[in-house]
C-alpha atoms as a PDB file:
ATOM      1  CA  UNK A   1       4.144 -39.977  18.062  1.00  0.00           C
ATOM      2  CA  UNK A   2       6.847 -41.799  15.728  1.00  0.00           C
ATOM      3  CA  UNK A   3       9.757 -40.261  15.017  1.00  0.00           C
ATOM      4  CA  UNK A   4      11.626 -41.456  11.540  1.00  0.00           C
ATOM      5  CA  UNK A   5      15.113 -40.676  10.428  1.00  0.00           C
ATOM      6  CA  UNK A   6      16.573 -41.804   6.866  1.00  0.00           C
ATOM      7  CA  UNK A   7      20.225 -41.567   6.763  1.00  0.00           C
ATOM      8  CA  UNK A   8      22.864 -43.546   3.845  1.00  0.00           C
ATOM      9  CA  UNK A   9      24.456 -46.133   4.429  1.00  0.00           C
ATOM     10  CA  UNK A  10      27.112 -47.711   1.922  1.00  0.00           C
ATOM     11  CA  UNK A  11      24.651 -47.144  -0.996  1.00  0.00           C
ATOM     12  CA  UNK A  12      21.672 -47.879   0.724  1.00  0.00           C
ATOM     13  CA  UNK A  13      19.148 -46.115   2.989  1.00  0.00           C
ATOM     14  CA  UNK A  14      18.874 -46.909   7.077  1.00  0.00           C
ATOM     15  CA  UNK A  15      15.013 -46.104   8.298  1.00  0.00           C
ATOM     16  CA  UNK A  16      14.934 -45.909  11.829  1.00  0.00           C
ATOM     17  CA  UNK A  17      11.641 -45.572  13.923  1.00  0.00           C
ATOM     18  CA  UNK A  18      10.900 -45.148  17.422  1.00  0.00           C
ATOM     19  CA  UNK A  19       7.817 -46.597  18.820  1.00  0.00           C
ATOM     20  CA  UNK A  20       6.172 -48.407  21.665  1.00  0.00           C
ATOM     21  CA  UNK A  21       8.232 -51.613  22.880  1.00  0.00           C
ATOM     22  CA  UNK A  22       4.880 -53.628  23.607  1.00  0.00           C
ATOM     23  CA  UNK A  23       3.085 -52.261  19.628  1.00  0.00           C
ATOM     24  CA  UNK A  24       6.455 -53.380  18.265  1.00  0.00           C
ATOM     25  CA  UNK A  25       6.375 -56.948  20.161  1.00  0.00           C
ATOM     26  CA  UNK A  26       3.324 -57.059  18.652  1.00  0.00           C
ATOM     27  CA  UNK A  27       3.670 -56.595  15.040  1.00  0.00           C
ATOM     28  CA  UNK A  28       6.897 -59.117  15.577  1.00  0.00           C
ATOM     29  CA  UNK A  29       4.802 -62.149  16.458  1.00  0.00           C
ATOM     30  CA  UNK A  30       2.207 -61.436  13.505  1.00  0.00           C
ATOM     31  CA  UNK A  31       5.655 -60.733  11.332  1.00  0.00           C
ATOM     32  CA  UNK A  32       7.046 -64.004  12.495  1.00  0.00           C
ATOM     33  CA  UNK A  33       3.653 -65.850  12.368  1.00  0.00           C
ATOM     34  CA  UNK A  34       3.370 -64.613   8.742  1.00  0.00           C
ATOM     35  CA  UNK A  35       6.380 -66.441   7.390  1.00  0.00           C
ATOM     36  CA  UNK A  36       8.778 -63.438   7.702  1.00  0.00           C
ATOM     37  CA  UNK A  37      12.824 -64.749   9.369  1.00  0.00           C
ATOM     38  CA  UNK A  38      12.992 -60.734  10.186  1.00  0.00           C
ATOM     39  CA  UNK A  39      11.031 -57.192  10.590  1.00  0.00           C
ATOM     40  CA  UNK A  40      13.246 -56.196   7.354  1.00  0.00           C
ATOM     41  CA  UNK A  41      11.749 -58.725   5.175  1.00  0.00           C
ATOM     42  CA  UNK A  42       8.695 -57.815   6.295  1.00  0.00           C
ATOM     43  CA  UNK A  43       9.335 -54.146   5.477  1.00  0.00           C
ATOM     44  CA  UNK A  44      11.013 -54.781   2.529  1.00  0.00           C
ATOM     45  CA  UNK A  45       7.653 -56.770   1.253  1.00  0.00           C
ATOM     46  CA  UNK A  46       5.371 -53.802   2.336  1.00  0.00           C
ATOM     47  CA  UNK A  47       6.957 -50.956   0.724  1.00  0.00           C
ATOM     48  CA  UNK A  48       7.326 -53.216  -2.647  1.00  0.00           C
ATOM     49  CA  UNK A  49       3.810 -53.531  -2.222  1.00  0.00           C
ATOM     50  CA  UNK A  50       2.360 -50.387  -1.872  1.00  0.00           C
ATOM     51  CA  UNK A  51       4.814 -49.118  -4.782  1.00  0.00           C
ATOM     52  CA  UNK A  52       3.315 -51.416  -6.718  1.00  0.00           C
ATOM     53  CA  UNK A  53       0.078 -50.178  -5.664  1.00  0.00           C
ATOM     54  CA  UNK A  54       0.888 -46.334  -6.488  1.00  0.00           C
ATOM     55  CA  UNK A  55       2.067 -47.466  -9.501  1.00  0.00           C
ATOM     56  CA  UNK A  56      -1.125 -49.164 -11.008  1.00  0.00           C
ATOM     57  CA  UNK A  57      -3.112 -46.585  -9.675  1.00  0.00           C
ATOM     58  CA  UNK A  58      -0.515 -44.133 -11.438  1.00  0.00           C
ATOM     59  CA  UNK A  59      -1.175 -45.899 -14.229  1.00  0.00           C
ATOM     60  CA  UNK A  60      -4.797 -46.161 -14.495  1.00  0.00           C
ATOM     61  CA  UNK A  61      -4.968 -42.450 -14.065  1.00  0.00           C
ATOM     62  CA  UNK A  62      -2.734 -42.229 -17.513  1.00  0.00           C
ATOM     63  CA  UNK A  63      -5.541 -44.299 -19.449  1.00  0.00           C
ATOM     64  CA  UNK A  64      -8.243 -41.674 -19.091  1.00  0.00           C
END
């Protein structure tokens, strides 16, 4: 099971996760093979994604 923490951090916010060392090497290589130069780009893409996401849907539920 992961375990998150969210702590601040000079105005910003610090995720951390724990989880499996060989899941994690695994994710890297697709990260890496996907044009990402780190796991925080990566990250950074993904949550900026699925906000946008949330927020269409959001917004679609406003129109009816």
């Amino acid at each position: 099971m992961p375990s998150t923490s969210q702590k601040p951090n000079y105005g910003k916010h610090v995720l951390s996760v724990r989880i499996n060392q060989s899941a994690y090497s695994s994710l890297h290589r697709l990260i890496t093979k996907a044009g990402y130069k780190d796991t925080a780009s990566f990250v950074r893409d993904a949550v900026r994604t699925k906000c946008e996401e949330i927020a269409e849907c959001t917004n679609s539920l406003k129109a009816i």
